[in-house]
C-alpha atoms as a PDB file:
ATOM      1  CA  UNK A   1      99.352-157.851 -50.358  1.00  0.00           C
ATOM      2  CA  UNK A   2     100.444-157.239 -54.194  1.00  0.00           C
ATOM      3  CA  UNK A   3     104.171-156.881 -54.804  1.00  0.00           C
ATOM      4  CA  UNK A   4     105.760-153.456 -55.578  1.00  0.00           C
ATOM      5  CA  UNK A   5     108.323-152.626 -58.356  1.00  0.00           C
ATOM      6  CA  UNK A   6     111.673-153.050 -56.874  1.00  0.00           C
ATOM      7  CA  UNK A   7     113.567-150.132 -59.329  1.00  0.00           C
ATOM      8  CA  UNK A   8     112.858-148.311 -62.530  1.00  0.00           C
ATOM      9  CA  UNK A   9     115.360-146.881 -64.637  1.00  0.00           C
ATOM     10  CA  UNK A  10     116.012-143.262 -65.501  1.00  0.00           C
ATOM     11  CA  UNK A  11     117.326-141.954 -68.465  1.00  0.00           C
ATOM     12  CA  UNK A  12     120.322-139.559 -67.510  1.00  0.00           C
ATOM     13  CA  UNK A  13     123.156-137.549 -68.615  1.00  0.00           C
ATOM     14  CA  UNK A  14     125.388-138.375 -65.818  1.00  0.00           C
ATOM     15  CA  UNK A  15     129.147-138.109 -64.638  1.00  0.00           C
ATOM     16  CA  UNK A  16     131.079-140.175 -62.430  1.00  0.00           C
ATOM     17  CA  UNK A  17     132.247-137.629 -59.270  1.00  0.00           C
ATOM     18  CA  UNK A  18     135.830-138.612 -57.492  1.00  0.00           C
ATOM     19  CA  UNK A  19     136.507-140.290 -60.677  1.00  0.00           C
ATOM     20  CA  UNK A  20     140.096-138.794 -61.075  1.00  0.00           C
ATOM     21  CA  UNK A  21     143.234-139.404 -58.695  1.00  0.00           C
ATOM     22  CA  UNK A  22     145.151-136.267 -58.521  1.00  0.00           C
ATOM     23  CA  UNK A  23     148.470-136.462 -56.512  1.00  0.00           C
ATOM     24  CA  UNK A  24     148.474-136.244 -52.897  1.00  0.00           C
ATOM     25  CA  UNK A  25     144.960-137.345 -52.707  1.00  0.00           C
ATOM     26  CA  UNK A  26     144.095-140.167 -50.295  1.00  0.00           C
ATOM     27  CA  UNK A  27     144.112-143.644 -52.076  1.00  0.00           C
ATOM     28  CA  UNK A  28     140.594-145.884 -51.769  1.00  0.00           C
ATOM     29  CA  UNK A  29     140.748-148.892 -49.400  1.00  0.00           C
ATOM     30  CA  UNK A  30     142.348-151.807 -51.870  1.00  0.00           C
ATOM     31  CA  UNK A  31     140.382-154.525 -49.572  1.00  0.00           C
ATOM     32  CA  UNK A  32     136.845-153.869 -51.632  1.00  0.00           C
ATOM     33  CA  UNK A  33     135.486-154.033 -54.981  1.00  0.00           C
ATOM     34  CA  UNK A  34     133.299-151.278 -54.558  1.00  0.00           C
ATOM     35  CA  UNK A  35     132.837-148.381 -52.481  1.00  0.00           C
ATOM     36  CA  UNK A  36     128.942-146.981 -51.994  1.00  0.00           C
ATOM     37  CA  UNK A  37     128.298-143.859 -50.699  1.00  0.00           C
ATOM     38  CA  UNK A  38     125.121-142.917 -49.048  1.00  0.00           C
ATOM     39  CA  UNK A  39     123.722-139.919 -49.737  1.00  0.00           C
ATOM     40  CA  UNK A  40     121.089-139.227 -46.711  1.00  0.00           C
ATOM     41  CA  UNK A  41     118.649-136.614 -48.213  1.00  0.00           C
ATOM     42  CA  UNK A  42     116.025-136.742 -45.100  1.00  0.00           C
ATOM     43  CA  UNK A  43     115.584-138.135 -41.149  1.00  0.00           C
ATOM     44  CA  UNK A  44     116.910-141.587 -40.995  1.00  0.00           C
ATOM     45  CA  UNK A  45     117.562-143.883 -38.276  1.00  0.00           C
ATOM     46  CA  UNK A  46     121.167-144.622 -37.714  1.00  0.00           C
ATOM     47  CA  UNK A  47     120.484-148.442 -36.608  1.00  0.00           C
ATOM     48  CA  UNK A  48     118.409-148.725 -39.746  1.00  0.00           C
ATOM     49  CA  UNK A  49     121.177-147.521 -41.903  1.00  0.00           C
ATOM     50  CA  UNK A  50     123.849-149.794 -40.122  1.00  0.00           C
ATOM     51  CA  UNK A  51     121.748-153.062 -40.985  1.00  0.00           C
ATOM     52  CA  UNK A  52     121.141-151.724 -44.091  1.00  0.00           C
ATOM     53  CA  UNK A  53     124.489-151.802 -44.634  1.00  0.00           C
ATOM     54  CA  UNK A  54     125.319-155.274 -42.737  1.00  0.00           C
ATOM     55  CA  UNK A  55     122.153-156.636 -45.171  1.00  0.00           C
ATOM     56  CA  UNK A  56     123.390-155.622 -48.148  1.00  0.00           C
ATOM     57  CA  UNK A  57     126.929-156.371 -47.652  1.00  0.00           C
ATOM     58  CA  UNK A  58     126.019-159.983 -46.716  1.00  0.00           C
ATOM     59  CA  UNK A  59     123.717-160.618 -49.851  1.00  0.00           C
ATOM     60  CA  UNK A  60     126.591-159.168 -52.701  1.00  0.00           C
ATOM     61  CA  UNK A  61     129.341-160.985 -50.925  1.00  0.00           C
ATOM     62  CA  UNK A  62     128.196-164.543 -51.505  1.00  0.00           C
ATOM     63  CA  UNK A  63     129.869-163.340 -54.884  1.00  0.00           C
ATOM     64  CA  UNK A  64     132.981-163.007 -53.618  1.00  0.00           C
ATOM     65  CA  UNK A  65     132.723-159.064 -54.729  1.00  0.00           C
ATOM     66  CA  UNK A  66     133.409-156.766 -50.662  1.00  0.00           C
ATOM     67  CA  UNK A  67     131.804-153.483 -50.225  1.00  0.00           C
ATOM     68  CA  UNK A  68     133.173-150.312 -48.598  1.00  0.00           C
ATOM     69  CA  UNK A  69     130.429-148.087 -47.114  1.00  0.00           C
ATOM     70  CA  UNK A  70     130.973-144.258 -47.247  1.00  0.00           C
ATOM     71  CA  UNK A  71     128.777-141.442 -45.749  1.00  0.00           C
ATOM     72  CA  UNK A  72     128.720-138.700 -48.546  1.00  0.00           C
ATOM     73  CA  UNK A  73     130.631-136.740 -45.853  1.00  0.00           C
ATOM     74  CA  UNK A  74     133.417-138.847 -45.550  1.00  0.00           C
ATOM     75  CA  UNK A  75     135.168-138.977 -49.226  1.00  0.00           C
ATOM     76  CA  UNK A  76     136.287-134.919 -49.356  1.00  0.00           C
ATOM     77  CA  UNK A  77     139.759-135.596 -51.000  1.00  0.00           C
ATOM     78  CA  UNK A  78     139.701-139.786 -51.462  1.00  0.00           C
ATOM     79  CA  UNK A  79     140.128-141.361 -54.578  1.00  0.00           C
ATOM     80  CA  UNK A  80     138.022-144.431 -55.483  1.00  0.00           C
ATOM     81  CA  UNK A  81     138.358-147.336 -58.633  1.00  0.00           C
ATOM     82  CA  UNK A  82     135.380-147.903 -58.653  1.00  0.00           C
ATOM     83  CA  UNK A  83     132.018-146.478 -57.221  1.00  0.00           C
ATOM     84  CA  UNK A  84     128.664-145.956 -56.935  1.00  0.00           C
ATOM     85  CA  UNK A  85     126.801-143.304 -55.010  1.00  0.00           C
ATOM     86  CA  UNK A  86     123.300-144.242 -53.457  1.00  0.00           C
ATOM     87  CA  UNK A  87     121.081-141.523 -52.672  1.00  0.00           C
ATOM     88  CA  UNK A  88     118.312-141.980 -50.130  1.00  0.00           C
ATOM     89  CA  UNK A  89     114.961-139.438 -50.384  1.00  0.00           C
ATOM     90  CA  UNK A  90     112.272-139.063 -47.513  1.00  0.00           C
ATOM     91  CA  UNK A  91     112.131-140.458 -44.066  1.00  0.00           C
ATOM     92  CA  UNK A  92     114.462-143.523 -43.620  1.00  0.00           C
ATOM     93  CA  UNK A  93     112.793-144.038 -40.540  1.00  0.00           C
ATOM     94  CA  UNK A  94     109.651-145.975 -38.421  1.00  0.00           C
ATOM     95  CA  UNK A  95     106.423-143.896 -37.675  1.00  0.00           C
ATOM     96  CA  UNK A  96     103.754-145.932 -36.169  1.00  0.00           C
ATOM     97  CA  UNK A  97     101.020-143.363 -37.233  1.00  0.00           C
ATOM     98  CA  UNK A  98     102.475-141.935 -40.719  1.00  0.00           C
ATOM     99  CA  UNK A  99     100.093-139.985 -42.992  1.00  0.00           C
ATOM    100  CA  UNK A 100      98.091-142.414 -45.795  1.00  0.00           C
ATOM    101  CA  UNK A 101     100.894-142.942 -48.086  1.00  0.00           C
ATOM    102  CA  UNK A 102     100.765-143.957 -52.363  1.00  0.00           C
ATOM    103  CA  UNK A 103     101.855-147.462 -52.603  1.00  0.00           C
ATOM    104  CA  UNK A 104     102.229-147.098 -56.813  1.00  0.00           C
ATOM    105  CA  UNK A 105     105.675-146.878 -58.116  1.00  0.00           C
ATOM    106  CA  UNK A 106     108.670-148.565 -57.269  1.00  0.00           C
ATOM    107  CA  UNK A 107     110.854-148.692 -53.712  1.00  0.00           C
ATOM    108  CA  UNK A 108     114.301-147.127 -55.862  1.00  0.00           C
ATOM    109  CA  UNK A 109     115.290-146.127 -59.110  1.00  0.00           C
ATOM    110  CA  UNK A 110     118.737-146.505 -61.179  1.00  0.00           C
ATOM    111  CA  UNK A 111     120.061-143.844 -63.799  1.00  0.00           C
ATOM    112  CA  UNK A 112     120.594-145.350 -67.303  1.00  0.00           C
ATOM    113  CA  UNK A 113     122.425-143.108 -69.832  1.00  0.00           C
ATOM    114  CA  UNK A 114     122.349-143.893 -73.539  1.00  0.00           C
ATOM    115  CA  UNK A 115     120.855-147.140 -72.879  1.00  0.00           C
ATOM    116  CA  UNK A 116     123.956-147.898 -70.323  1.00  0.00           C
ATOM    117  CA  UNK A 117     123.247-148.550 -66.255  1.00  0.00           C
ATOM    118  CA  UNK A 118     124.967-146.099 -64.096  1.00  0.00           C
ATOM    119  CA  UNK A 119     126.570-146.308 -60.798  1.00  0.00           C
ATOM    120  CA  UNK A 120     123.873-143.665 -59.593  1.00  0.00           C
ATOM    121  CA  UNK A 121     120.909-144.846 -57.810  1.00  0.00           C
ATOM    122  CA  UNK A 122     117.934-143.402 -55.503  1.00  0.00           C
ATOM    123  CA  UNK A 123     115.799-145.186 -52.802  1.00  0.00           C
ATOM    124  CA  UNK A 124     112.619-143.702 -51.691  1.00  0.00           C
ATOM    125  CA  UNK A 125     112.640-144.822 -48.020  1.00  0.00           C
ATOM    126  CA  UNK A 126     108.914-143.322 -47.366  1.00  0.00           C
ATOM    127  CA  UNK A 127     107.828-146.543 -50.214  1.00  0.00           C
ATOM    128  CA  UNK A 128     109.985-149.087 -48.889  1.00  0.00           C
ATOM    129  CA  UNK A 129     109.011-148.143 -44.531  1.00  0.00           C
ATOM    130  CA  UNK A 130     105.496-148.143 -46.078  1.00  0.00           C
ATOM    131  CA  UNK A 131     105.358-151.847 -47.284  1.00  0.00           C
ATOM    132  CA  UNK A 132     107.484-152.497 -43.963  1.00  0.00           C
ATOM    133  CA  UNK A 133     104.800-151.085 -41.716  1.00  0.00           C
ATOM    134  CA  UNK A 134     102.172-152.670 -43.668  1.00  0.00           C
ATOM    135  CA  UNK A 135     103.670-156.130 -43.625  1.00  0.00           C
ATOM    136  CA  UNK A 136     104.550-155.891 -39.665  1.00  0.00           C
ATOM    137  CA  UNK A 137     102.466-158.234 -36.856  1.00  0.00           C
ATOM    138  CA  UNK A 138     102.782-158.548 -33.434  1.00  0.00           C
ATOM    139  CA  UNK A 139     106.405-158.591 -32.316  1.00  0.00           C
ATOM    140  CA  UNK A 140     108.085-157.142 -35.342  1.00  0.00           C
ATOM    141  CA  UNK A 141     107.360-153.434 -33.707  1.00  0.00           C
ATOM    142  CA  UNK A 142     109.744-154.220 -31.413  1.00  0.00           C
ATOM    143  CA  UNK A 143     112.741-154.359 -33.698  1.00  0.00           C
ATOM    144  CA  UNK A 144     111.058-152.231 -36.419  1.00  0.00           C
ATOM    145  CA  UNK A 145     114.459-150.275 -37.163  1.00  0.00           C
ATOM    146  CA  UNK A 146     116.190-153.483 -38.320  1.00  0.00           C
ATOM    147  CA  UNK A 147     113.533-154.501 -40.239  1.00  0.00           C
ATOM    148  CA  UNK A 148     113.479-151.112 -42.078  1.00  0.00           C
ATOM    149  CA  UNK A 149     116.913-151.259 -42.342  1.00  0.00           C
ATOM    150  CA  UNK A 150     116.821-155.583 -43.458  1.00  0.00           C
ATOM    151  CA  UNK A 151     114.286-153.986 -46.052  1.00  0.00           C
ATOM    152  CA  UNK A 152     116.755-151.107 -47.418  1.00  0.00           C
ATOM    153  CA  UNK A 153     119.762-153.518 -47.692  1.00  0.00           C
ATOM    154  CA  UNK A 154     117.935-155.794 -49.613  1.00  0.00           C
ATOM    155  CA  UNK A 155     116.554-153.026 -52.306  1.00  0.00           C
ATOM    156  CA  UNK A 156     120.127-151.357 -51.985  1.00  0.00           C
ATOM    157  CA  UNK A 157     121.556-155.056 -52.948  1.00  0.00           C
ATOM    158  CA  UNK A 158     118.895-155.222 -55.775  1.00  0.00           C
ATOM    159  CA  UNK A 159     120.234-151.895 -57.430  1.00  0.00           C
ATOM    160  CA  UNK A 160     123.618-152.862 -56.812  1.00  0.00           C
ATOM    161  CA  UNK A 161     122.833-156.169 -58.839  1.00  0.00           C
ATOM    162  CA  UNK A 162     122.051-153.505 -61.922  1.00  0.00           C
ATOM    163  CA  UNK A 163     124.759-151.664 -60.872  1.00  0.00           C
ATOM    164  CA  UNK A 164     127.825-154.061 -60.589  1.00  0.00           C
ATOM    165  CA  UNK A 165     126.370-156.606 -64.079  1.00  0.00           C
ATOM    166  CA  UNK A 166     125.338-153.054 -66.228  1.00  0.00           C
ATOM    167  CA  UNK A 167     122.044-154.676 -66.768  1.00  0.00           C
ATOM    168  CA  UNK A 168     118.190-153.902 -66.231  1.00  0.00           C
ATOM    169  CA  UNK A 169     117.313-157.455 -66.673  1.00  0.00           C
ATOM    170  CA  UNK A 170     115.667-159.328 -63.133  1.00  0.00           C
ATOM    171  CA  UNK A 171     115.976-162.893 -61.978  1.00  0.00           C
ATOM    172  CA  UNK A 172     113.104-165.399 -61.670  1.00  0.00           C
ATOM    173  CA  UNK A 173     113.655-165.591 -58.362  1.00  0.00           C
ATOM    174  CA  UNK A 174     115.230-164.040 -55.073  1.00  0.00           C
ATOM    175  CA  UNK A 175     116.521-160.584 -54.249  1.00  0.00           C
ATOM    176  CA  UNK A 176     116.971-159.582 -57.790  1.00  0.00           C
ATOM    177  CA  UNK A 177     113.201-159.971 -58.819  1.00  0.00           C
ATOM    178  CA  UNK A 178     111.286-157.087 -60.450  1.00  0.00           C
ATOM    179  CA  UNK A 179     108.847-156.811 -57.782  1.00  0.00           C
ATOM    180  CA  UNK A 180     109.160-157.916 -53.871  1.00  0.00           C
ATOM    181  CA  UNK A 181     106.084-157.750 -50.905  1.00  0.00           C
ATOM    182  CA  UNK A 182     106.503-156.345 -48.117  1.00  0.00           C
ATOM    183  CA  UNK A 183     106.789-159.593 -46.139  1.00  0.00           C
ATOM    184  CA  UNK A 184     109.698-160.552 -48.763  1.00  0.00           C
ATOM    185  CA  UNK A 185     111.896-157.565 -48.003  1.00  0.00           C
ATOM    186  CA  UNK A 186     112.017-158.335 -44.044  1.00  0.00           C
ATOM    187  CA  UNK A 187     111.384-161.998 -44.450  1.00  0.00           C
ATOM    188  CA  UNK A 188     114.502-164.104 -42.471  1.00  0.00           C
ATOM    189  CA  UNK A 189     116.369-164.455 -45.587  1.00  0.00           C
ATOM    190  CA  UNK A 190     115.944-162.982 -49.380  1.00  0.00           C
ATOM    191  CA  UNK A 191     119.278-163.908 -51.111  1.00  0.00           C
ATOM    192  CA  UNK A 192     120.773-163.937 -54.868  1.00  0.00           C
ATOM    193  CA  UNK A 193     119.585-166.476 -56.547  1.00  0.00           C
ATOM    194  CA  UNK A 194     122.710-169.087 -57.876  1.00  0.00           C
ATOM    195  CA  UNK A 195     122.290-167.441 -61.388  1.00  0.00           C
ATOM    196  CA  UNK A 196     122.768-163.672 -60.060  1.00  0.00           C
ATOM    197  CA  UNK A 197     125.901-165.460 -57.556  1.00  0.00           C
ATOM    198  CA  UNK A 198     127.621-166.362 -60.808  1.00  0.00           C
ATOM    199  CA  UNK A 199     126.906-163.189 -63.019  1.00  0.00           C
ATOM    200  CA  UNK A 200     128.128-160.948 -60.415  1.00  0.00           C
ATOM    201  CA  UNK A 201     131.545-163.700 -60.562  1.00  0.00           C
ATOM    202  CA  UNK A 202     131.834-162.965 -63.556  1.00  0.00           C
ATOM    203  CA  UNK A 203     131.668-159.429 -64.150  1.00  0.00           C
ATOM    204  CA  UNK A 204     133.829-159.648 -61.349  1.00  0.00           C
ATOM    205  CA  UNK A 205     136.733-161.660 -63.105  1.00  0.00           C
ATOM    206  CA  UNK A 206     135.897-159.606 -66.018  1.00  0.00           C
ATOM    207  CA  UNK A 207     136.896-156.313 -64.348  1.00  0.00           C
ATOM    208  CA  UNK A 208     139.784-157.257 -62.133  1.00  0.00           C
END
């Protein structure tokens, strides 16, 4: 089975929303370095979307940098430092029998404007369950929402790799490599590589 493309980047004239802290509005939680909100745009499966989470959290916090996870519902009248939104498009969700599905093109994409990364990003969960399904045997259908959710965490964590450094450059190796199989994204483990650890330190530092 070939790798897919990870992420592609979109050019974009985009603006930062809940940017501005007007008085009386609820502070953001001081405990993380970034707050992501999920955007769910289709069906989704809600222990998918908790290990997405619980994936993705664990991958970015070998850098030391903690994530706050908000449902796009959630952050009416909250103020946040710093942000990114994540928007998720088609079924985020296992079907055993789905219709034939185009494995070209890449599992998420992240919004560049004038050449800069921005905190906006968009996974196609119909790609990413695809390479899932096809890279399933035997026992994995029995715990096929974690792996689809193992699988989202770890392109969520990729994106949020662009995200948090404001680069589209990929590592050699690990989570952060332009293209990942199917087995890769619900493989035991798929973590930063030591080079990605210390960027994301960095920028980090840099920042706070």
């Amino acid at each position: 089975m070939r790798p897919v493309y990870i992420c592609a980047c979109l050019f974009a004239c985009v603006a930062l929303p809940l940017a501005a802290a007007p008085a009386g509005r609820i502070s953001p939680d001081r405990a993380s370095d970034v707050t992501v909100i999920v955007d769910l745009k289709g069906p989704y499966s809600t222990a998918a979307i908790k290990e997405m989470q619980r994936e993705a959290t664990r991958i970015i916090q070998t850098s030391g940098v903690q994530i706050d996870w908000r449902r796009r519902d959630e952050v009416a009248n909250t103020v946040f430092n710093d942000l990114v939104v994540m928007t998720f498009k088609g079924s985020c969700t296992f079907d055993p029998a789905p219709p034939l599905y185009d494995e070209l093109g890449p599992y998420a994409v992240t919004r560049t404007a004038n050449g800069e990364v921005q905190p906006f990003g968009e996974v196609d969960c119909d790609r990413v369950v695809n390479s899932v399904r096809i890279a399933m045997f035997g026992s994995d259908y029995a715990r096929a929402e974690m792996l689809i959710g193992r699988a989202l965490g770890r392109v969520v964590a990729h994106e949020l790799v662009h995200m948090l450094t404001k680069s589209g450059e990929h590592a050699r190796e690990g989570v952060y490599k332009a293209s990942l199989s199917g087995k890769q994204l619900i493989s035991a483990s798929l973590p930063l590589s030591a080079m990605d650890v210390d960027r994301l330190r960095l920028e980090h530092r840099i920042s706070h």
